[in-house]
Protein backbone atom coordinates (compact mmCIF):
# COMPACT_ATOMS: atom_id res chain seq x y z
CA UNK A 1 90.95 107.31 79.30
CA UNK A 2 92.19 104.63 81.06
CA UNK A 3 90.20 101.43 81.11
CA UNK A 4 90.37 100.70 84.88
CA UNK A 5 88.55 104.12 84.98
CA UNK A 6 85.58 102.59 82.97
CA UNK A 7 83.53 101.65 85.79
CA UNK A 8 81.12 98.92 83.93
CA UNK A 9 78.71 98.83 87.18
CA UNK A 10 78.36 102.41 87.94
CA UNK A 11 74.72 103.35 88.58
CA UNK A 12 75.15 106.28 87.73
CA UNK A 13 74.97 105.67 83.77
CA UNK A 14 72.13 104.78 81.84
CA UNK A 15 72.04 101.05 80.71
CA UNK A 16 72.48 101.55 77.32
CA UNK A 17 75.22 104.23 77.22
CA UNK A 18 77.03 101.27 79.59
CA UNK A 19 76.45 98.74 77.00
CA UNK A 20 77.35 101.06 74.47
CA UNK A 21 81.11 101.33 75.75
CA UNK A 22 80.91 97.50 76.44
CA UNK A 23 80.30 96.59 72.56
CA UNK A 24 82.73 99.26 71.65
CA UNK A 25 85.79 98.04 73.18
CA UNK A 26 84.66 94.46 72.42
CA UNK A 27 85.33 95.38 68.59
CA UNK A 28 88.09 97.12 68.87
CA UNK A 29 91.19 95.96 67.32
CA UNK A 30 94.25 95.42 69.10
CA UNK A 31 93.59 92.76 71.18
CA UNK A 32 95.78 89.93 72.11
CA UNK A 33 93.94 86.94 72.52
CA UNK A 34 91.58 89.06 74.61
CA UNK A 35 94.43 91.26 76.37
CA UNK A 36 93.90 94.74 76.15
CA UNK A 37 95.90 97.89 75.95
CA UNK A 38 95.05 99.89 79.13
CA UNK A 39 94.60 103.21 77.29
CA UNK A 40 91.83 104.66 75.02
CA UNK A 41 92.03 107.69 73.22
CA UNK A 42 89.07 109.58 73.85
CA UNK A 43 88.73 111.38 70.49
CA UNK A 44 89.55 108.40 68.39
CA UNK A 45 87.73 105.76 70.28
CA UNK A 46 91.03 103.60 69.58
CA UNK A 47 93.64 101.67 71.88
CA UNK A 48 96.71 103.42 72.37
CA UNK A 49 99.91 101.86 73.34
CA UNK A 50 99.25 98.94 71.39
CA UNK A 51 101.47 96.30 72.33
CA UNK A 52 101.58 96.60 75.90
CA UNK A 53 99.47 94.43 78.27
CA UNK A 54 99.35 94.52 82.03
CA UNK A 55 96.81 93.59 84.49
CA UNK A 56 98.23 95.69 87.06
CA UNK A 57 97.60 99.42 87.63
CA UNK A 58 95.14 101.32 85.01
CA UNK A 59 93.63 98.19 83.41
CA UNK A 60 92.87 95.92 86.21
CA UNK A 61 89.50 96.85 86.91
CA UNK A 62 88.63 95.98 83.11
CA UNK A 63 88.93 92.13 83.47
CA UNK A 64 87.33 92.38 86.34
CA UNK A 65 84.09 94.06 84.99
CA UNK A 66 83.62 91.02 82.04
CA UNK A 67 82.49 88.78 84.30
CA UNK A 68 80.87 90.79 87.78
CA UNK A 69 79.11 92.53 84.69
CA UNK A 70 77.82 89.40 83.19
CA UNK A 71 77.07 88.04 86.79
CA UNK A 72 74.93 91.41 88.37
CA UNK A 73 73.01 91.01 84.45
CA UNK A 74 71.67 87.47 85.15
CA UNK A 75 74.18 86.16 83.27
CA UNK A 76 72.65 86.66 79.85
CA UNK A 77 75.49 89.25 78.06
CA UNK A 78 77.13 86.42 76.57
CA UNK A 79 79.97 89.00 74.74
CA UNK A 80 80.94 89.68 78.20
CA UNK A 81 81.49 85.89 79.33
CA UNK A 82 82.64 85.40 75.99
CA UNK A 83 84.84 88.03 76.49
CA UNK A 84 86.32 87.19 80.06
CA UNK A 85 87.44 83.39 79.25
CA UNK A 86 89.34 84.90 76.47
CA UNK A 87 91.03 87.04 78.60
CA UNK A 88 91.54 84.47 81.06
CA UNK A 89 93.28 82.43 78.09
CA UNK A 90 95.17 85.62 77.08
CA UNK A 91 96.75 85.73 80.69
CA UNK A 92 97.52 82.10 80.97
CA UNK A 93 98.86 82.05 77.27
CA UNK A 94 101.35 85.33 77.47
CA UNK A 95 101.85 86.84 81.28
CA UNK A 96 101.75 83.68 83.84
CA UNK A 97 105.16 82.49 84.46
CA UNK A 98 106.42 80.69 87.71
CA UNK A 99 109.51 82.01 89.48
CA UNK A 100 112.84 80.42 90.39
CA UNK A 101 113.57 78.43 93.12
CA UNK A 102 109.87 78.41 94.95
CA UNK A 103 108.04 78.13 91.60
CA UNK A 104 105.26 80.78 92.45
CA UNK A 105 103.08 81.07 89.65
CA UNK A 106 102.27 84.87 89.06
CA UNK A 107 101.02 87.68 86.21
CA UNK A 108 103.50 89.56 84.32
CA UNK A 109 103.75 92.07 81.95
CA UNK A 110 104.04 92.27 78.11
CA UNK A 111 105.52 95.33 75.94
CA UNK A 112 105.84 94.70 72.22
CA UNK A 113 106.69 90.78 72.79
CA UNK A 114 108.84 91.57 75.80
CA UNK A 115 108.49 89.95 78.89
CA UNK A 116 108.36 91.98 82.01
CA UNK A 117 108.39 89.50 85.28
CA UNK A 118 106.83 92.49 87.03
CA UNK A 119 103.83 92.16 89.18
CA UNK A 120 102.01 95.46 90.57
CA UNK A 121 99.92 94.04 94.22
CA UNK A 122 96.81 95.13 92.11
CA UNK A 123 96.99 92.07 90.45
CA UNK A 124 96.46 90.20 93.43
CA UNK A 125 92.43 91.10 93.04
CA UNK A 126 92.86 87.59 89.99
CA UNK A 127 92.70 85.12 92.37
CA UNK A 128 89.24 86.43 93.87
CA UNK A 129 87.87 86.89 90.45
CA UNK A 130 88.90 83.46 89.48
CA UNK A 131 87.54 81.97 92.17
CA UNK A 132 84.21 83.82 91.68
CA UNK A 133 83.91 82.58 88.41
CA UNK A 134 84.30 79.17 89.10
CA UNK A 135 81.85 79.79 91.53
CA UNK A 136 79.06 80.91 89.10
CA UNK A 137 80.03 77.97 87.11
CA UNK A 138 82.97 79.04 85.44
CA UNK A 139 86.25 76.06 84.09
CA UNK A 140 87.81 74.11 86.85
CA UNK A 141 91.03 75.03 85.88
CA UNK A 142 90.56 78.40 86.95
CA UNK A 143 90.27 77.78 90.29
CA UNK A 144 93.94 75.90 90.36
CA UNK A 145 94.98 79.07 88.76
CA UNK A 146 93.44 81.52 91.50
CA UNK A 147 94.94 78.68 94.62
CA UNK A 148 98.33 79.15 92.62
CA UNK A 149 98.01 83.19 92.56
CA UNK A 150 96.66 83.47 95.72
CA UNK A 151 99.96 81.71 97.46
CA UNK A 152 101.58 84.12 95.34
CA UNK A 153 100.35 86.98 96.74
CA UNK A 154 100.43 85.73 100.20
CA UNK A 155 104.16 85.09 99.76
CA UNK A 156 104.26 88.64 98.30
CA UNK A 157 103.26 89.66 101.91
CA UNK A 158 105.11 87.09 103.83
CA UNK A 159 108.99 87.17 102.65
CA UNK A 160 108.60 90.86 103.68
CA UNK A 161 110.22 91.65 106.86
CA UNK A 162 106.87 93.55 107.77
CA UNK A 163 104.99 90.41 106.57
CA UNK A 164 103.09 93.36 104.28
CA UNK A 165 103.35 93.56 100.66
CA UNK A 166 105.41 95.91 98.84
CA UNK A 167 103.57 98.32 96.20
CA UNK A 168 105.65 95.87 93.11
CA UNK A 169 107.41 92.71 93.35
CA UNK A 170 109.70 91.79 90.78
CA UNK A 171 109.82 87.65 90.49
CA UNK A 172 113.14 85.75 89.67
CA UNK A 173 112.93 83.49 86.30
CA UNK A 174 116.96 81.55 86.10
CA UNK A 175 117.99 79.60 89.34
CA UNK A 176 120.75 81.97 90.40
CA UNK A 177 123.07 80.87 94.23
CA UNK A 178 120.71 82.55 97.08
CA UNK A 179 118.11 84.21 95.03
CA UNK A 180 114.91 84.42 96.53
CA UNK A 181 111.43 84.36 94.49
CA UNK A 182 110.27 87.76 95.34
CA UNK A 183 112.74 90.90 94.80
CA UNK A 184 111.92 94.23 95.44
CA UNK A 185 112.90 97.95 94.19
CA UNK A 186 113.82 100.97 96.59
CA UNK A 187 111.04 102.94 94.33
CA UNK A 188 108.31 99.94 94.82
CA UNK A 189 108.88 98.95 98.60
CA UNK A 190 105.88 100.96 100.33
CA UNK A 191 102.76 99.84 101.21
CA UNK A 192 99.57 101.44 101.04
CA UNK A 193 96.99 99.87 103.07
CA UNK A 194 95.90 98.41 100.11
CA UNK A 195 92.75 95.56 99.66
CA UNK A 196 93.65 93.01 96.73
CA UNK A 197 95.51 90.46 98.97
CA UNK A 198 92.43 90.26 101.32
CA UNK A 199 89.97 90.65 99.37
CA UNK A 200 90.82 87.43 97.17
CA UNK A 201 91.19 85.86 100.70
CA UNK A 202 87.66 86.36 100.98
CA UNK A 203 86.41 85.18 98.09
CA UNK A 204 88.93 81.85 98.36
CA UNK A 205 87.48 81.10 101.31
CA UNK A 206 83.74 81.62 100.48
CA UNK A 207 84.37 79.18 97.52
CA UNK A 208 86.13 76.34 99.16
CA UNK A 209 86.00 76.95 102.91
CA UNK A 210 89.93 76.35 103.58
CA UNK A 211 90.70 77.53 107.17
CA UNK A 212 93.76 78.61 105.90
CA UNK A 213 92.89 81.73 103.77
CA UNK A 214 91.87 83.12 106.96
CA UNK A 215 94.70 82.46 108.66
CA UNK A 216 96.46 83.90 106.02
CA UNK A 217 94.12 87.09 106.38
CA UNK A 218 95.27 86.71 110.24
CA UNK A 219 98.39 87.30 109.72
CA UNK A 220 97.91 90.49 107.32
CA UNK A 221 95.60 92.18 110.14
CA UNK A 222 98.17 91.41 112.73
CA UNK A 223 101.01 92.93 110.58
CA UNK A 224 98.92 96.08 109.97
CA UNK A 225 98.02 96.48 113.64
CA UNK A 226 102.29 95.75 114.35
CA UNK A 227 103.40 98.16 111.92
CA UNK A 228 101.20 100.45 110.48
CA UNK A 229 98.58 101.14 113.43
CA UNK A 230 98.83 104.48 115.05
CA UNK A 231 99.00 104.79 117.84
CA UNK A 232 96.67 107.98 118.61
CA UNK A 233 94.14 106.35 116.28
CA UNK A 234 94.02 104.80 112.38
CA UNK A 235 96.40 103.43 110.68
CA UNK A 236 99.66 104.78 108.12
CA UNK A 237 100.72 104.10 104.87
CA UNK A 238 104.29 103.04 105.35
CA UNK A 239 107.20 103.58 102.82
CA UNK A 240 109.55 100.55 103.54
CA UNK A 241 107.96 97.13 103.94
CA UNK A 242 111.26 95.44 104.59
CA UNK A 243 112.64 97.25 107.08
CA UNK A 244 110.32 96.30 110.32
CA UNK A 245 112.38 98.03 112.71
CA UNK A 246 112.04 101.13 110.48
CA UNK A 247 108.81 101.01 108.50
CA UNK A 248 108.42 104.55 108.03
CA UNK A 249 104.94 105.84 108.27
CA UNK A 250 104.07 108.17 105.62
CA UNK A 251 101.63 110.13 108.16
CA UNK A 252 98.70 108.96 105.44
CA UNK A 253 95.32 106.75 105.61
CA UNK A 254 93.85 106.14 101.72
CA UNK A 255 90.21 105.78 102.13
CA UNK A 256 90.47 102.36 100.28
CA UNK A 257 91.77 101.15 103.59
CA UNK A 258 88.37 101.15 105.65
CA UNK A 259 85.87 101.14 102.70
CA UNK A 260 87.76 97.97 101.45
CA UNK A 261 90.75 96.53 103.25
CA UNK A 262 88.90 96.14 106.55
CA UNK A 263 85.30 95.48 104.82
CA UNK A 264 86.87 92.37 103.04
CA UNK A 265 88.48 91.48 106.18
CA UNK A 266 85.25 91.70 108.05
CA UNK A 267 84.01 89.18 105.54
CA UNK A 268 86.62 87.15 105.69
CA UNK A 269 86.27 86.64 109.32
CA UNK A 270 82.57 86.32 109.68
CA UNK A 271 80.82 83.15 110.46
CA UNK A 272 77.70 83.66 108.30
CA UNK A 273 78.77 82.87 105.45
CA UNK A 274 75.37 84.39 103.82
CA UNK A 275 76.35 87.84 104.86
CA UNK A 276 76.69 89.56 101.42
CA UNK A 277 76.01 86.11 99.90
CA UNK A 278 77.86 85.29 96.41
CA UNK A 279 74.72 84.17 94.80
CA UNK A 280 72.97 87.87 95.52
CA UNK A 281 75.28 90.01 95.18
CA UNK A 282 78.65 91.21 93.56
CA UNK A 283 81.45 93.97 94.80
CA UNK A 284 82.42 96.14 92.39
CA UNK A 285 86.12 97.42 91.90
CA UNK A 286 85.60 99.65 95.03
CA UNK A 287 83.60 96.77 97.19
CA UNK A 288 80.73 98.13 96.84
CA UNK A 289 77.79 95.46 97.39
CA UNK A 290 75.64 95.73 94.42
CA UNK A 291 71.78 92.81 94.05
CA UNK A 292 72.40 90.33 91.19
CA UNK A 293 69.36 90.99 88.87
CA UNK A 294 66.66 88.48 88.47
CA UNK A 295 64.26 87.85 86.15
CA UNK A 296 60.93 89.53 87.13
């Protein structure tokens, strides 16, 4: 069982069997410094993998449930705030690193002590769950993390030839002649369509009102429309985000693409900024709008 797959705001489980897994991985041991190994073995009830931490693909959605959890509860399950900030120490601590020459501050990887400057464009959903925190009250500091992350993972988009991020990036760490920041593998350079980017452009711009997050989200939606928009209608997955004369269109729409991508967009572009209103409700992983209990 993977924990991204542990949806933490489904309605379709009871309460108490939800709090049930919440308590449960909160004593498991394994941790570091509230980093998590993505897997849990479903007979056990233990990690597996120990040693490896990521907040890319299969364990993303995890950090993401402490605190939208704790915020759709009325902000009473203090193990899940508790939780969160020591995660958010965990990532600051052991995967955020800052590239060479731009210094771009961005989320690695860690296997068994080893550093991995690897960063999957899942991770790009941090800076919009930083920035909600802060918003609900959260440290300071995390918000200069999220405005660091979330240049990141507009430059992730931007030093593409297709101004569209690739699947993985791979970030330089030793000043080397004519390096760039961002470097990208044959195997990681599609794109799918996919929502993080934007949908941290969203919340950045709900929490401070900077202009230029939607510019930023501008110049994504233009992109998609130049190079992945089909022609006879929708839009493609492509396989090559650095080739804009051939971007090759994989002949495939993920769903994620108008139940997200274009939702968050939407947002991001509207004027009423009371239209799914931060205070009343919270997105979950699949940005889904779901009321913030209150008191009765």
């Amino acid at each position: 069982l993977e924990l991204s797959s542990v949806s933490l705001l489904s309605p379709c489980l009871p309460q108490e069997a939800v709090e049930e897994v919440t308590r449960h991985i909160h004593s498991l041991s394994g941790k570091k410094d509230g980093l998590v190994p993505m897997f849990i073995n479903t007979h056990s009830g233990l990690f597996t993998h120990p040693g490896v931490f990521t907040l890319g693909a299969r364990a993303d959605s995890y950090y993401e449930y402490l605190l939208k959890q704790w915020i759709q509860g009325g902000k009473k399950e203090t193990q899940l705030l508790e939780d969160y900030i020591k995660a958010v120490e965990g990532i600051q601590a052991h995967l955020v690193r800052r590239s060479q020459p731009g210094q771009l501050t961005f989320v690695g990887e860690l296997a068994h002590g080893r550093f991995n400057a690897k960063m999957d464009h899942l991770v790009c959903f941090l800076p919009g769950t930083l920035a909600l925190g802060v918003h609900h009250g959260l440290p300071a500091d995390h918000m200069e993390l999220a405005q660091e992350l979330m240049e990141t993972c507009y430059q992730m988009n931007h030093q593409m030839e297709t101004g569209l991020s690739p699947e993985i990036a791979h970030f330089n760490l030793y000043p080397r002649a004519h390096n760039q920041d961002v470097e990208v593998k044959p195997a990681d350079r599609h794109n799918l369509l996919r929502p993080e980017t934007v949908e941290s452009l969203f919340y950045l711009y709900r929490v401070t009102g900077d202009h230029k997050y939607q510019d930023w989200g501008w110049e994504i939606l233009q992109n998609f429309n130049k190079y992945t928009r089909v022609p006879s209608g929708g839009y493609s997955s492509i396989n090559n985000v650095q080739n804009s004369k051939k971007p090759e269109p994989r002949d495939k729409m993920e769903s994620f693409f108008v139940g997200e991508t274009l939702k968050y967009l939407y947002l991001l572009f509207s004027d009423d900024l009371n239209l799914m209103s931060l205070d009343t409700c919270v997105f979950n992983t699949e940005a889904h709008p779901l009321p913030i209990w209150t008191p009765a």
